[in-house]
Protein backbone atom coordinates (compact mmCIF):
# COMPACT_ATOMS: atom_id res chain seq x y z
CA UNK A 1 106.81 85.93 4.15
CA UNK A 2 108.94 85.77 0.99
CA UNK A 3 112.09 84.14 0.89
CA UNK A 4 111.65 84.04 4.77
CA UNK A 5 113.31 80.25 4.37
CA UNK A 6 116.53 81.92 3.34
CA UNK A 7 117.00 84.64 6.21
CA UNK A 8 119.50 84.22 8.68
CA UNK A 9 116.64 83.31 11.98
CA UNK A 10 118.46 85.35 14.80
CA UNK A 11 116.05 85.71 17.83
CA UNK A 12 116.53 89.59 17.33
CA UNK A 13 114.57 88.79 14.13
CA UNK A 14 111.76 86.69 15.20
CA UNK A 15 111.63 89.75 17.83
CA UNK A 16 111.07 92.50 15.64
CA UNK A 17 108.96 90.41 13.07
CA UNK A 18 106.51 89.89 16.10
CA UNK A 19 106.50 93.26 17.44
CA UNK A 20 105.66 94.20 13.74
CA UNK A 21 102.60 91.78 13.37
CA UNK A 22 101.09 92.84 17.25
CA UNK A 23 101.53 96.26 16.15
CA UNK A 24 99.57 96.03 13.18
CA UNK A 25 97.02 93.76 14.37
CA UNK A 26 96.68 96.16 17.44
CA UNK A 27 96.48 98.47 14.78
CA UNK A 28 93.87 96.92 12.52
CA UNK A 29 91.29 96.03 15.62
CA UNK A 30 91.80 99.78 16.90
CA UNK A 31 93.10 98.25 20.28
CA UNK A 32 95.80 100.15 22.13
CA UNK A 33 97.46 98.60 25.06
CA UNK A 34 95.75 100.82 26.85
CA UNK A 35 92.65 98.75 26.58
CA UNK A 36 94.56 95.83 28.45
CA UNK A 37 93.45 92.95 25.66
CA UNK A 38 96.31 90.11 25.46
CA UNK A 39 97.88 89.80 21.98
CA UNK A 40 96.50 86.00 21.61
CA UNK A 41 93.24 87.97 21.84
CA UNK A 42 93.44 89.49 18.99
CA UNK A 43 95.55 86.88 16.90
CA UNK A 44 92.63 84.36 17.64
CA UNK A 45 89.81 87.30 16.46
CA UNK A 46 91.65 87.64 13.02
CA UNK A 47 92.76 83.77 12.75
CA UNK A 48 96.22 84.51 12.54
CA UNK A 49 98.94 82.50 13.57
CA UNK A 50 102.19 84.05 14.94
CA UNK A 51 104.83 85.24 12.25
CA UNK A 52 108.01 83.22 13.77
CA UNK A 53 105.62 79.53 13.65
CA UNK A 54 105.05 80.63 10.02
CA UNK A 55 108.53 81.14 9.57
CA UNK A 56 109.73 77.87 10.97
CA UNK A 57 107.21 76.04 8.79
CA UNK A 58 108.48 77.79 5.78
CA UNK A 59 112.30 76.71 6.71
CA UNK A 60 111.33 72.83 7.19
């Protein structure tokens, strides 16, 4: 997340930064919603953590 420290950090934001990442991980695992898996599902599979704790370590 480049220069993520210097964005303004409006919840509408962090919102569409994590709708973003599920999307794409969704994406990458060719899951829809369809299938019913939770989104904490497939973070843990890939080891990712979610975008907005990223960005909060990156601002401290």
């Amino acid at each position: 997340m480049y220069g993520a420290e210097c964005w303004p950090a409006t919840k509408d934001v962090e919102t569409l930064l994590s709708v973003m990442e599920t999307k794409m991980l969704r994406w990458t695992a060719g899951v829809t919603r369809m299938d019913r898996i939770r989104n904490d599902a497939i973070r843990q599979k890939f080891g990712v953590a979610p975008t907005t704790d990223k960005m909060r370590e990156a601002r401290l």
